[in-house]
C-alpha atoms as a PDB file:
ATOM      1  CA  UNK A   1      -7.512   2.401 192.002  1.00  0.00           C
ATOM      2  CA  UNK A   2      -4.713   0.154 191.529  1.00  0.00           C
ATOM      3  CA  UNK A   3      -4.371  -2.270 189.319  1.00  0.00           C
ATOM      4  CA  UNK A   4      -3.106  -5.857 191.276  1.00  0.00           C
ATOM      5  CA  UNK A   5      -0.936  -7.513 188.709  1.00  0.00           C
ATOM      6  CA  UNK A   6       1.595  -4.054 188.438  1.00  0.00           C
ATOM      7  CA  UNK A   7       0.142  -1.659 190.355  1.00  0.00           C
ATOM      8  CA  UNK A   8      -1.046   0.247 187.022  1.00  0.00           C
ATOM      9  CA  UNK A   9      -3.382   2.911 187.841  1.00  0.00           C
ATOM     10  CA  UNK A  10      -6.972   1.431 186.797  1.00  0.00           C
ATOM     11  CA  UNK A  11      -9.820   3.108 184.307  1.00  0.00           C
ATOM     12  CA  UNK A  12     -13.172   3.789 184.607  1.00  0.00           C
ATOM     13  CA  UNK A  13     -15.244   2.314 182.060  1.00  0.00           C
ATOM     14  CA  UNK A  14     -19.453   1.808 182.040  1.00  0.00           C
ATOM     15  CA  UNK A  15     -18.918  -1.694 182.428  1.00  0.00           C
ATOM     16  CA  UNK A  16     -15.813  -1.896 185.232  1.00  0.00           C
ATOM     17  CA  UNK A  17     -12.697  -0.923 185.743  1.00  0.00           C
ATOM     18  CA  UNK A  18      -9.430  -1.686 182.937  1.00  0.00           C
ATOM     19  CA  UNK A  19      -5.783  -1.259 182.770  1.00  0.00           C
ATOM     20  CA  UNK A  20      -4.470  -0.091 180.077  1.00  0.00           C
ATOM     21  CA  UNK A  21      -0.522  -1.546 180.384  1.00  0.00           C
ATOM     22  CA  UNK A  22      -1.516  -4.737 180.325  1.00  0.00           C
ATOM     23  CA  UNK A  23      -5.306  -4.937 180.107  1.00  0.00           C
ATOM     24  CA  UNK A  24      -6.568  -6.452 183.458  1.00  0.00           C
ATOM     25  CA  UNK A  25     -10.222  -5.904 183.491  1.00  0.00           C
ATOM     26  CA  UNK A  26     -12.203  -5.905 187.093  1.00  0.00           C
ATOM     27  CA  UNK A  27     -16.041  -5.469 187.455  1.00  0.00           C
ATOM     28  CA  UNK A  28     -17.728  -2.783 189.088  1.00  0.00           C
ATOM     29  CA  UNK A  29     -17.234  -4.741 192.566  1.00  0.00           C
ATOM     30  CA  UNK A  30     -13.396  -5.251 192.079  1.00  0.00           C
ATOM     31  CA  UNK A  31     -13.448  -9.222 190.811  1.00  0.00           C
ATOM     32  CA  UNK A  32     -11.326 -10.389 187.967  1.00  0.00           C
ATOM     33  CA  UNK A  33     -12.677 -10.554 184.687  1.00  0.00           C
ATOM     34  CA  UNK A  34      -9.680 -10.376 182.213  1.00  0.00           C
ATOM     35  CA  UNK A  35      -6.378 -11.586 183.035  1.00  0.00           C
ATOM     36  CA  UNK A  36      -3.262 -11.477 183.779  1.00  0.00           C
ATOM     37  CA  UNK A  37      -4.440  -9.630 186.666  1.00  0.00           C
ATOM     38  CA  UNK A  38      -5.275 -12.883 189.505  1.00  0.00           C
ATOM     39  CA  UNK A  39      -6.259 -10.950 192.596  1.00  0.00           C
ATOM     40  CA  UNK A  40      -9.601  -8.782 193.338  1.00  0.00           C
ATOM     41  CA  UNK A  41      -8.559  -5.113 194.376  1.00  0.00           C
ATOM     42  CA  UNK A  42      -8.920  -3.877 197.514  1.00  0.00           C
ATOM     43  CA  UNK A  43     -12.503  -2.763 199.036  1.00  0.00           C
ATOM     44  CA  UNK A  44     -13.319  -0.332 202.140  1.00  0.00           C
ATOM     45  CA  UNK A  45     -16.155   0.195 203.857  1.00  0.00           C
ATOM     46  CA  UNK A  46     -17.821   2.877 202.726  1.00  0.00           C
ATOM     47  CA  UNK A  47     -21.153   4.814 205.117  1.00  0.00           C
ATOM     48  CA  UNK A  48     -23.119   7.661 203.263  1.00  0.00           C
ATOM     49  CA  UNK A  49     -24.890   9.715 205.729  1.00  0.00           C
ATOM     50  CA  UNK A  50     -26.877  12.979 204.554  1.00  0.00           C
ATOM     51  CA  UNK A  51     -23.627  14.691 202.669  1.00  0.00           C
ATOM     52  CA  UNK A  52     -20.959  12.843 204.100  1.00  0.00           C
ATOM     53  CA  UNK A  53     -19.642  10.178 202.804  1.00  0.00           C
ATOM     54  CA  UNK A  54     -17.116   8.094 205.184  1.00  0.00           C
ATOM     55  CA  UNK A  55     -14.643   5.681 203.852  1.00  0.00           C
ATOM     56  CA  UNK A  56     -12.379   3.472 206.165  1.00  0.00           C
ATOM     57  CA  UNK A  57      -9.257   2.600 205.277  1.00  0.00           C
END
């Protein structure tokens, strides 16, 4: 959980995701919503099966 204007490791918030250098804000499915941040971050594909939870990367 990167952050795609500096590469700022991201926060978890109730409402999405935040950085706090320079206060980039994403929503909980990576989309901008606060600038100066201009790129979506990254998703995988995630498959939860029983216990197991697969992500591919």
């Amino acid at each position: 959980m990167k952050c795609t204007h500096r590469a700022n490791p991201l926060n978890a918030s109730d409402g999405g995701l935040y950085c706090t250098l320079h206060g980039s804000r994403f929503d909980l499915d990576g989309n901008v919503v606060a600038e100066p941040a201009t790129q979506p971050l990254k998703k995988y594909p995630v498959v939860v099966n029983n216990s197991l939870i697969q992500i591919s990367i």
